[in-house]
Protein backbone atom coordinates (compact mmCIF):
# COMPACT_ATOMS: atom_id res chain seq x y z
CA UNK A 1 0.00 0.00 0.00
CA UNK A 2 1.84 3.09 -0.97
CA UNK A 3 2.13 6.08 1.45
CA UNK A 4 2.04 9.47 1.54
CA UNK A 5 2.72 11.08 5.41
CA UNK A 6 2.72 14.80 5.67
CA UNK A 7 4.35 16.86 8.32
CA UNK A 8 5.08 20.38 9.30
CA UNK A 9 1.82 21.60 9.80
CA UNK A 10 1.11 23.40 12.74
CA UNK A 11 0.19 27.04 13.99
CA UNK A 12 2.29 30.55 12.30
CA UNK A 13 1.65 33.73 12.60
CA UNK A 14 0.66 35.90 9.90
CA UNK A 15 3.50 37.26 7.75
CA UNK A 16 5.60 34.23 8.99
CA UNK A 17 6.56 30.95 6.61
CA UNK A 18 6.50 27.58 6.86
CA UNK A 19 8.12 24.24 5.43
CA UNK A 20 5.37 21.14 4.90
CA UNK A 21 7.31 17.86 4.09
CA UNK A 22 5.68 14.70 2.45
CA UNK A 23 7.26 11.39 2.28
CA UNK A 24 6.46 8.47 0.09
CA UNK A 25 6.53 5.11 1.48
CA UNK A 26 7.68 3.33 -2.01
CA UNK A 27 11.28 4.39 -3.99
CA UNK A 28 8.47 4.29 -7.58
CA UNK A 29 7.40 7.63 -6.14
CA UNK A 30 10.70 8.74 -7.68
CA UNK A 31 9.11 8.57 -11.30
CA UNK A 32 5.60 10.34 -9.93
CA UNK A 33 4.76 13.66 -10.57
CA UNK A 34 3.98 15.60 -6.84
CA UNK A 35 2.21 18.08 -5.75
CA UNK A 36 0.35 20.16 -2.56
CA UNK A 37 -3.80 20.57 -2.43
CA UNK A 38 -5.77 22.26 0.66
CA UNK A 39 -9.08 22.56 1.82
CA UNK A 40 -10.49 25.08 4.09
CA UNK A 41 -13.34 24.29 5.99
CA UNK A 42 -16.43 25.07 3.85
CA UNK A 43 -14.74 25.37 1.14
CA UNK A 44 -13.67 22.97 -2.00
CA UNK A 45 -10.45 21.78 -2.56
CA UNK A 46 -7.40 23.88 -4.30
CA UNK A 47 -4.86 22.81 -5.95
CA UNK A 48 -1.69 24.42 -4.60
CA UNK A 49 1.81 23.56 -6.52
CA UNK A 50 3.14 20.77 -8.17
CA UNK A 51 6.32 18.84 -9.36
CA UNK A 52 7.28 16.99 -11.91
CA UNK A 53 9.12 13.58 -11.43
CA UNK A 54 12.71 15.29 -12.96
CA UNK A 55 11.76 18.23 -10.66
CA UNK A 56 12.49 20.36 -14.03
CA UNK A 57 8.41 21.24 -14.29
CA UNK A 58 6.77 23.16 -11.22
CA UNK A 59 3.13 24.62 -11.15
CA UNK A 60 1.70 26.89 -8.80
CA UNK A 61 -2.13 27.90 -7.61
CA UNK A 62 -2.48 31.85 -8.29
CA UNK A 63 -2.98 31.65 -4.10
CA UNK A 64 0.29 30.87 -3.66
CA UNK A 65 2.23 32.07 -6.78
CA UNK A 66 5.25 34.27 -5.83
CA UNK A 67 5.57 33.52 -2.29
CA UNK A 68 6.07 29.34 -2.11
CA UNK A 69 8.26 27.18 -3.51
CA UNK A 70 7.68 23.31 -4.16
CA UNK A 71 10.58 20.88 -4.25
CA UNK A 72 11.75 17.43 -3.90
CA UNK A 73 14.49 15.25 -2.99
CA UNK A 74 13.96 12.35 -4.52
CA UNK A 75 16.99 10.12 -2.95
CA UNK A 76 14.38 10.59 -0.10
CA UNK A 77 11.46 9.93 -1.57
CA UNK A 78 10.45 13.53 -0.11
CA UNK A 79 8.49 16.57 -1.66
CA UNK A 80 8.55 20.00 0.18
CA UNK A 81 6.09 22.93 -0.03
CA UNK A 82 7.87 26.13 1.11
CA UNK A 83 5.26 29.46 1.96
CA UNK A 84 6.22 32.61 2.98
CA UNK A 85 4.48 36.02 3.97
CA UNK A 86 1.40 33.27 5.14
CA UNK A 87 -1.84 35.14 5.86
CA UNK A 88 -5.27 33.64 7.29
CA UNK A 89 -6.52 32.95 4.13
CA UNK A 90 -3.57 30.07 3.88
CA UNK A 91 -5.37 28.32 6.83
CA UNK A 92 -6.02 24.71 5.99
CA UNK A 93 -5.83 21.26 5.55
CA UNK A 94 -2.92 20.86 3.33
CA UNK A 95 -2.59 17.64 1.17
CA UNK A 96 0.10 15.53 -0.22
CA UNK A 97 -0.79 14.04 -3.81
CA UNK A 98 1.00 12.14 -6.28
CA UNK A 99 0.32 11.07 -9.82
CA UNK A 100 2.42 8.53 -12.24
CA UNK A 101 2.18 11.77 -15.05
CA UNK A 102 1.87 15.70 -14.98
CA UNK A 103 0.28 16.57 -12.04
CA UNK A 104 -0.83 19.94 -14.13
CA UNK A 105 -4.37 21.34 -12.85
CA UNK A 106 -7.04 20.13 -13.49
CA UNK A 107 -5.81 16.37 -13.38
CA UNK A 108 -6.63 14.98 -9.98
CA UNK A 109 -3.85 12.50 -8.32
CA UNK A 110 -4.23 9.09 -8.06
CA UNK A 111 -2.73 8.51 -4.28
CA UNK A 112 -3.30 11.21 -1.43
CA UNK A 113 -1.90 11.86 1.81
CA UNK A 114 -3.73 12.41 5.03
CA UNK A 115 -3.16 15.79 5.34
CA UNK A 116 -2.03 18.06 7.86
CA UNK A 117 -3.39 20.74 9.66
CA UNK A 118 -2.03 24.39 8.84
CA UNK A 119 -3.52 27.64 10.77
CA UNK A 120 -2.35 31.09 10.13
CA UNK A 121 -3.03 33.87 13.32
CA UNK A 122 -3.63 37.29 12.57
């Protein structure tokens, strides 16, 4: 059963940044195309960034675009999500995906993570 466990989640102030980490529990993940979803309460879910297998391709939700960065260490199976300048708005459950092709919106992954929690004080 392949795995996707997210961490870094937690509680930031507004303005601050955070790292969210997702590792894959199988080395095929290497050849998958990740990426970063959320859902607020209410509301659907976004798509946030993505990443290519190679790492070479990266796309980002207009929410985020300019102040996050997605990348991925694949010798550890690992993808990262990197925001900065977080405001309330970023509050929410944030979602590992991954996807054996492009993970380009509007495609929707194949395997998901759990999620983790992400709140943003003002």
């Amino acid at each position: 059963q392949v795995q996707l466990v997210e961490s870094g989640g937690g509680l930031v102030q507004a303005g601050g940044s955070l790292r969210l980490s997702c590792a894959a529990s199988e080395r095929t993940f290497s050849r998958y195309a990740m990426g970063w979803f959320r859902q607020a309460p209410g509301k659907e879910r976004e798509f946030v960034a993505s990443i290519s297998w190679s790492g070479s391709t990266t796309y980002y939700g207009d929410s985020v675009k300019g102040r996050s960065t997605i990348s991925r260490d694949s010798a550890k199976n690992t993808v990262y999500l990197q925001i900065n300048s977080l405001k309330p708005e970023d509050s929410a459950v944030y979602y590992c995906a991954g996807h054996p092709t492009s993970l380009e919106p509007p495609v929707s992954p194949r395997y998901w993570g759990q999620g983790t929690q992400v709140t943003v004080s003002s």
